[in-house]
Protein backbone atom coordinates (compact mmCIF):
# COMPACT_ATOMS: atom_id res chain seq x y z
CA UNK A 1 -0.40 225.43 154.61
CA UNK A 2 0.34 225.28 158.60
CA UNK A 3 -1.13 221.61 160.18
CA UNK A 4 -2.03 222.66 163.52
CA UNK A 5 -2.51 220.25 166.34
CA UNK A 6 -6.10 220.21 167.82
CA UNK A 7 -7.33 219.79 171.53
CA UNK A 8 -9.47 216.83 172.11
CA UNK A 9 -12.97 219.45 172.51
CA UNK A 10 -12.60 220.73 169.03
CA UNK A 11 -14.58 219.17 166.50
CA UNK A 12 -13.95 218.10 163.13
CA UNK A 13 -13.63 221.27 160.29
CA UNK A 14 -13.81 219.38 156.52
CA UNK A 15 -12.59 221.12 153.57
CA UNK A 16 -13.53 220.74 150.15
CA UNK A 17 -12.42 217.73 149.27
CA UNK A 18 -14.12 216.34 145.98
CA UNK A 19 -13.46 212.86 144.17
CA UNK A 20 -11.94 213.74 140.63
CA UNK A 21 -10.65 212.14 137.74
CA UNK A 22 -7.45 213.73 135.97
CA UNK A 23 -6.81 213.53 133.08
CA UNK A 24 -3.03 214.32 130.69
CA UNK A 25 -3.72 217.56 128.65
CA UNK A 26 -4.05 215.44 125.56
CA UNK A 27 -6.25 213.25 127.22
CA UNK A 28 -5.22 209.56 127.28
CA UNK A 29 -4.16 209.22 130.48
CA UNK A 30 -6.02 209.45 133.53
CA UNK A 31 -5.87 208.75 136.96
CA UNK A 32 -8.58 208.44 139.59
CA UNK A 33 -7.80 210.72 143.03
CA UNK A 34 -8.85 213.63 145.28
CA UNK A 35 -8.24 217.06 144.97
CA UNK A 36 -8.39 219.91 147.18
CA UNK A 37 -10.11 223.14 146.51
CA UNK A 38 -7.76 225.51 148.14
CA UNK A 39 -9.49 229.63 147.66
CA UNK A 40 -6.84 231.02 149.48
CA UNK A 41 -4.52 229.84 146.88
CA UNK A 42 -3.15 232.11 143.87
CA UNK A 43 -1.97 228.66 142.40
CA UNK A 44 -2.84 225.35 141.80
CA UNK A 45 -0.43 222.24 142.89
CA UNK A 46 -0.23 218.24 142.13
CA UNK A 47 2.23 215.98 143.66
CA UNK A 48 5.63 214.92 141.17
CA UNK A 49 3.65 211.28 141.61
CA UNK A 50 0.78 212.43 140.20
CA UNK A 51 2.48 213.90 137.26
CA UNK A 52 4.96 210.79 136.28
CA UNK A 53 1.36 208.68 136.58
CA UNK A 54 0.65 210.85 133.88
CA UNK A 55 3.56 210.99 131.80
CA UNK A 56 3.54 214.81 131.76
CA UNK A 57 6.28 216.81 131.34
CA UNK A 58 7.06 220.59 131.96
CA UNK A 59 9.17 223.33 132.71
CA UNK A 60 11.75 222.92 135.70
CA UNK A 61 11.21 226.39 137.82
CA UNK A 62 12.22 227.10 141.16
CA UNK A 63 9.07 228.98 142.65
CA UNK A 64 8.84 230.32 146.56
CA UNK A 65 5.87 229.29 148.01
CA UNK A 66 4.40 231.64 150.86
CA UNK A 67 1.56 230.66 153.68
CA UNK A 68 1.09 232.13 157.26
CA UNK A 69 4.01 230.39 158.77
CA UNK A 70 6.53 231.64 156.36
CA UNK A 71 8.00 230.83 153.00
CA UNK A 72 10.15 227.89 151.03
CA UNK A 73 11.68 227.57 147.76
CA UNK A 74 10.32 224.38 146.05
CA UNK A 75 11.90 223.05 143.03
CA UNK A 76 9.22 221.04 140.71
CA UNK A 77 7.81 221.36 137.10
CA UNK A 78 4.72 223.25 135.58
CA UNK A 79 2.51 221.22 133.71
CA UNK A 80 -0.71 221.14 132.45
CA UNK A 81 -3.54 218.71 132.78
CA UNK A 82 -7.55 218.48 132.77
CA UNK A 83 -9.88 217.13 135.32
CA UNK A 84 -13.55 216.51 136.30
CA UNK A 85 -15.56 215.15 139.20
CA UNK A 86 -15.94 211.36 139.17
CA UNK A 87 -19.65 212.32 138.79
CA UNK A 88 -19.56 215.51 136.14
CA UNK A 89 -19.10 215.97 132.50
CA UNK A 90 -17.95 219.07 131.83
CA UNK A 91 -13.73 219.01 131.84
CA UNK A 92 -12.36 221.89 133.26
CA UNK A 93 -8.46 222.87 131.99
CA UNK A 94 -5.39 223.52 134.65
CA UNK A 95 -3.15 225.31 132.61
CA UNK A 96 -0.35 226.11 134.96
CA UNK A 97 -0.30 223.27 137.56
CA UNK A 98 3.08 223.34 140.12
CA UNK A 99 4.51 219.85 140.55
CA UNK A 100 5.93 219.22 144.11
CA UNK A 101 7.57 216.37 145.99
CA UNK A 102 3.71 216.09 147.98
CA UNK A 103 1.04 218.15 149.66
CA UNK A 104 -0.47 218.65 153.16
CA UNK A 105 -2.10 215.56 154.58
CA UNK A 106 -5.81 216.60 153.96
CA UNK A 107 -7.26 212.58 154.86
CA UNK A 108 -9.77 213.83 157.21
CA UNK A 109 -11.56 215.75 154.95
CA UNK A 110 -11.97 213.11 152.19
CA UNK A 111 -16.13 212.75 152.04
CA UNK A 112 -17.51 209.31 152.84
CA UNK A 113 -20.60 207.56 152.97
CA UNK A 114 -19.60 206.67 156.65
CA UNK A 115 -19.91 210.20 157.25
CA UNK A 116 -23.00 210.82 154.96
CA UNK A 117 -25.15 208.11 157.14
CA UNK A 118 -24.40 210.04 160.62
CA UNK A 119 -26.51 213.05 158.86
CA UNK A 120 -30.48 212.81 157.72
CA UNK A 121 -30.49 215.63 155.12
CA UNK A 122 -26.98 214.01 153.54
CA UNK A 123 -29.52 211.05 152.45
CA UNK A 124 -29.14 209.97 148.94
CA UNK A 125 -25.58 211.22 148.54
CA UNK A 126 -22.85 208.52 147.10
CA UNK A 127 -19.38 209.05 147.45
CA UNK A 128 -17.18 206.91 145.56
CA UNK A 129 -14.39 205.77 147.69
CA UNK A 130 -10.96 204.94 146.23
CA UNK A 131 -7.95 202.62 147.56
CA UNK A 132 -5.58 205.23 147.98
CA UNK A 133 -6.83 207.93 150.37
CA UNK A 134 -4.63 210.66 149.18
CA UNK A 135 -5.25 214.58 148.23
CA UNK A 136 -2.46 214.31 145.02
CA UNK A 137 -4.07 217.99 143.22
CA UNK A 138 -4.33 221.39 144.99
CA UNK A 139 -6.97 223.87 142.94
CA UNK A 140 -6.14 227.18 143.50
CA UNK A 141 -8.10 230.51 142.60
CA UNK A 142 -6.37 230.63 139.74
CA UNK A 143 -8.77 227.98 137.90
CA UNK A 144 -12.18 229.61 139.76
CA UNK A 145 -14.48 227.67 137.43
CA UNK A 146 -13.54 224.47 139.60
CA UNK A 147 -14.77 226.47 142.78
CA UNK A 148 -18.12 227.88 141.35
CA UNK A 149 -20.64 226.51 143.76
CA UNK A 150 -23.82 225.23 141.87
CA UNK A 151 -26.18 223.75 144.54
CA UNK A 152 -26.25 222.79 148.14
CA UNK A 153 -27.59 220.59 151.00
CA UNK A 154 -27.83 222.63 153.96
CA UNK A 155 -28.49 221.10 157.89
CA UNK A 156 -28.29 222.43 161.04
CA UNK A 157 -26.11 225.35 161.49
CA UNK A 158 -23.40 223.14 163.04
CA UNK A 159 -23.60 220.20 160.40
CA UNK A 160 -21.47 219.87 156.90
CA UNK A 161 -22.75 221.53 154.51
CA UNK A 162 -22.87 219.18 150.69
CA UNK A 163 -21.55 221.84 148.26
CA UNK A 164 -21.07 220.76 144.34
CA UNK A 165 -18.74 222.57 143.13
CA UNK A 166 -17.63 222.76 139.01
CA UNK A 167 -15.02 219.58 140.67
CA UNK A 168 -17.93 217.65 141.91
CA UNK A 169 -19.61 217.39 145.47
CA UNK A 170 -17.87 217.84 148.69
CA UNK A 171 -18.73 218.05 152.26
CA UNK A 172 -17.58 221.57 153.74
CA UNK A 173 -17.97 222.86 157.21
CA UNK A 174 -18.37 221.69 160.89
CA UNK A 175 -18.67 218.00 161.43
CA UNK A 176 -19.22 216.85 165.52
CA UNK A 177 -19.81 213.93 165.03
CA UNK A 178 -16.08 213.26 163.82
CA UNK A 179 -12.85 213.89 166.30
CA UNK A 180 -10.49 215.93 164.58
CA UNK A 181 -6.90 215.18 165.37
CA UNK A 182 -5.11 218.62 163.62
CA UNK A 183 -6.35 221.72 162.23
CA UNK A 184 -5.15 223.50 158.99
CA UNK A 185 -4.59 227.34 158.56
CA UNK A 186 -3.84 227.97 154.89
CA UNK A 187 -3.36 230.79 152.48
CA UNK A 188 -0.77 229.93 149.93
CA UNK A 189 1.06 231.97 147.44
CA UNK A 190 3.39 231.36 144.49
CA UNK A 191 6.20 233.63 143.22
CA UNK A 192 8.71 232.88 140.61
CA UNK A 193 11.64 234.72 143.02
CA UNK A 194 13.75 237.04 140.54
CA UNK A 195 17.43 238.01 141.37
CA UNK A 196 16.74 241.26 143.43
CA UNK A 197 14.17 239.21 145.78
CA UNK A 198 17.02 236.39 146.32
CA UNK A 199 19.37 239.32 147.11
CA UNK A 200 16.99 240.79 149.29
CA UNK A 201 15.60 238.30 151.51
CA UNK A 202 19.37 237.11 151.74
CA UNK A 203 20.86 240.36 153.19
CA UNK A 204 17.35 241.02 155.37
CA UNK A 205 18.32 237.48 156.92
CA UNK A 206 22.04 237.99 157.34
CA UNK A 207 21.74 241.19 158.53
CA UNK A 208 18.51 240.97 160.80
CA UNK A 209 20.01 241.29 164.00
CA UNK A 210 20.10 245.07 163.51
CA UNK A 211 17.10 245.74 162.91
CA UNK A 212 15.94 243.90 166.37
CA UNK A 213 14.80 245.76 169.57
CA UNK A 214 16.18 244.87 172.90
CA UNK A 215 13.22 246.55 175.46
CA UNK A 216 13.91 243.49 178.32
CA UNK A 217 14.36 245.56 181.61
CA UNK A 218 17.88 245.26 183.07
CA UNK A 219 18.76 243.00 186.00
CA UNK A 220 20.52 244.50 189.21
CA UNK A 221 24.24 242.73 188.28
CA UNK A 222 23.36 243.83 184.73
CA UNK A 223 22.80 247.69 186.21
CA UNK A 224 25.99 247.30 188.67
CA UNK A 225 28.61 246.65 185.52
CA UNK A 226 29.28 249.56 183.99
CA UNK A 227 30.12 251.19 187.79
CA UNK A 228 32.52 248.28 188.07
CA UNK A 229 34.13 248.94 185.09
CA UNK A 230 34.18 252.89 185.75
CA UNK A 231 35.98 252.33 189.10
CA UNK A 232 38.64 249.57 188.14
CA UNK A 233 39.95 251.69 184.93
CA UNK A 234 43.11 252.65 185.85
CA UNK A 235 46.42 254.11 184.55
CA UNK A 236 49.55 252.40 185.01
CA UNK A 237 52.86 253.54 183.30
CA UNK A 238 51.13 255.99 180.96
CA UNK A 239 48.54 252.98 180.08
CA UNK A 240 45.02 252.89 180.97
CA UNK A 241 43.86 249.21 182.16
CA UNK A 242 40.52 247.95 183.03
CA UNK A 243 39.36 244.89 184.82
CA UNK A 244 37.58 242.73 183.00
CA UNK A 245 33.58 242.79 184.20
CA UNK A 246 31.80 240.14 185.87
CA UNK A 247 28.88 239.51 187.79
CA UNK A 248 30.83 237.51 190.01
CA UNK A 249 33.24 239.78 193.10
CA UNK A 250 35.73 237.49 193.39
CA UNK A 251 36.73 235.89 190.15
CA UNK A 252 40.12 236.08 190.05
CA UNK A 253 41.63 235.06 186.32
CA UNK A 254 44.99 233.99 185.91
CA UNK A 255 48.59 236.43 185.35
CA UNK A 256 49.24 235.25 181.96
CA UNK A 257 52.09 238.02 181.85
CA UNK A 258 55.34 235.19 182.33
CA UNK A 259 53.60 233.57 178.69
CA UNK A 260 53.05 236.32 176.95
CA UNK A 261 56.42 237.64 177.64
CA UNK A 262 58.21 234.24 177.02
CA UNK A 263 56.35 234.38 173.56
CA UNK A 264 57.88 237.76 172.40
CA UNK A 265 61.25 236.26 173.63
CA UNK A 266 60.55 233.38 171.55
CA UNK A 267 59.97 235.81 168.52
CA UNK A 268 63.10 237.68 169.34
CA UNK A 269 65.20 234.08 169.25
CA UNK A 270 63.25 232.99 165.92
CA UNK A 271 64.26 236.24 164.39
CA UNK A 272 68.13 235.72 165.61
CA UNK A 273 67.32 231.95 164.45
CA UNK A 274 66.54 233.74 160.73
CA UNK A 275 69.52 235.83 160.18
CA UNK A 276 72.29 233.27 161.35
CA UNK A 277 70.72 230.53 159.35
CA UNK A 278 70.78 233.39 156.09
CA UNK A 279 74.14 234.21 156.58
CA UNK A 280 75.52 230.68 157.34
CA UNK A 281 72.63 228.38 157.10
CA UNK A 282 73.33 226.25 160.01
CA UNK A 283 73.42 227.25 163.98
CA UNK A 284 74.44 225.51 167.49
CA UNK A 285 71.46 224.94 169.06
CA UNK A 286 71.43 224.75 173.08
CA UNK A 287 69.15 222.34 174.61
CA UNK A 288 68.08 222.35 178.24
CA UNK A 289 66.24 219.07 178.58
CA UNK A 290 63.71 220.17 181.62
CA UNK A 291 64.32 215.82 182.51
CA UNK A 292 67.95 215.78 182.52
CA UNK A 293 68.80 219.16 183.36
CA UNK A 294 71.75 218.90 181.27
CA UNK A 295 72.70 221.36 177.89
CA UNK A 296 73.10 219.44 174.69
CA UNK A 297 74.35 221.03 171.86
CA UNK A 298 73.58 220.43 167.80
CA UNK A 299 74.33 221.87 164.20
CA UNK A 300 71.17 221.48 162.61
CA UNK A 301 69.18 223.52 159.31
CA UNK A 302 66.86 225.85 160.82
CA UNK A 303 63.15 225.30 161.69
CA UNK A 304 61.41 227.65 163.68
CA UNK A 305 58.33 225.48 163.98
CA UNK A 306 60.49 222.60 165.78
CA UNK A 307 61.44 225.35 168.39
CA UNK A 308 57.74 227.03 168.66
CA UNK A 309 56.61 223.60 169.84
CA UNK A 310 59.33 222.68 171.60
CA UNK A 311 58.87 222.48 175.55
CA UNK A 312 61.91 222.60 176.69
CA UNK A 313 64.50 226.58 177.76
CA UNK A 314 66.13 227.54 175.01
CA UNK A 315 69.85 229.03 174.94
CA UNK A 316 71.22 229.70 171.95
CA UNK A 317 75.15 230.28 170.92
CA UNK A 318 75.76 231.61 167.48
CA UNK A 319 78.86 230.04 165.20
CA UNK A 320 82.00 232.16 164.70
């Protein structure tokens, strides 16, 4: 279920909205609300609140829910409850009902009798209107007996139509004479997601970077790199070396040689460290203070990581 916002010109779309009374599966609690009647649902959903005003309980399930912008995992309950229009009789059974944390807004389509006075052939239709404005029960295709159509009020063409449905009456279709602020594309499906999905859908997302095509034209610099990199590869001392490509001609990065090379001394004079301080276990170390300028000399236990942070020239005179 995908909210969509509207532009100002497009006029009000209700859905079927209908006034119902719900009812625990045992029947003796109830609760007064609106549900949805969703057709392009394979299941049927009620909010968590809904289902503690009950006092149902069910199974906890982790179910993915799929519509046309993509897919979630939900956590809730199943549970099972009864309902009928605020107007009706006949009790119609939900035997599998998913309880989530809450549903799409669907306010805008809950019929009034504001609404019904704007239209001549909606004459003589009552809706009763209840304090909380709130769709708390999605009815999916999955309980069809609550979407059997069994009469209708038909306008103009481009006027709601009053449907009863096996829920109770509704107002369905285009309304003009109400500004709709958002429109809603839905198709919703449920799936209780086994191992191999999970697995699935986990390595299709870690791994979906392969399976993408690049077809974006190349830009001139993009075109001129790989005759940069052709002409700057080089072979020095039996080596081959390549410059580093760049869009940019005169980029000139820095000789990092002098550090490199003072690190693999620095390895060379841990390593000396190492096998004086096994053989003897302590060493004179040399000191040139780069303030003072001036060698100071100390027996101490080795610790190479004193002298790899050390910023000072190291000289270093074994004990005899």
């Amino acid at each position: 279920m995908s909210p969509i916002t509207a532009p100002s010109q497009i006029k009000m779309v209700r859905l079927m909205v209908t006034p119902v009374q719900v009812y625990s599966n045992d029947q003796t609690d109830f609760v007064d609300t609106y549900s949805f009647l969703d057709g392009g649902s394979n299941i049927s959903l009620c909010t968590t609140n809904l289902m503690q005003r009950l006092k149902l309980r069910g199974a906890e399930v982790t179910t993915k829910i799929e519509g046309v912008t993509g897919s979630k995992h939900h956590q809730g309950f199943v549970v099972a409850m009864k309902l009928k229009g605020l107007q009706e009789t006949e009790l119609i059974s939900l035997p599998s009902v998913l309880a989530v944390k809450e549903l799409p807004n669907f306010k805008e389509s809950i019929p009034t009798n504001k609404v019904v006075s704007k239209y001549n052939h909606l004459t003589g239709l009552n809706f009763p209107e209840m304090p909380q404005r709130k769709v708390e029960i999605l009815i999916g295709a999955d309980v069809w007996q609550a979407h059997v159509i069994d009469e209708s009020i038909e306008g103009k063409p481009d006027h709601p139509r009053a449907l009863r449905a096996g829920s109770g009456w509704t107002l369905f279709g285009p309304d003009p004479r109400t500004h709709a602020e958002r429109h809603v594309v839905n198709c919703v499906q449920g799936t209780n997601e086994v191992l191999p999905e999970q697995m699935k859908r986990m390595s299709n997302y870690e791994f979906s970077d392969n399976s993408q095509t690049y077809d974006a034209p190349y830009s001139v610099e993009d075109k001129q790199l790989p005759r940069k990199a052709e002409i700057s590869l080089t072979k020095v001392n039996g080596h081959y070396q390549q410059q580093l490509p760049s869009n940019e001609a005169d980029v000139i990065l820095p000789d990092n040689r002098l550090t490199v090379e003072n690190r693999s001394a620095l390895k060379v004079i841990v390593s000396c460290f190492e096998s004086q301080r096994q053989k003897k276990g302590l060493v004179n170390l040399w000191v040139r203070s780069p303030r003072t300028s001036r060698l100071q000399a100390t027996s101490c236990a080795f610790d190479w990581r004193e002298i790899l942070t050390s910023m000072c020239e190291l000289r270093i005179a074994t004990g005899s």
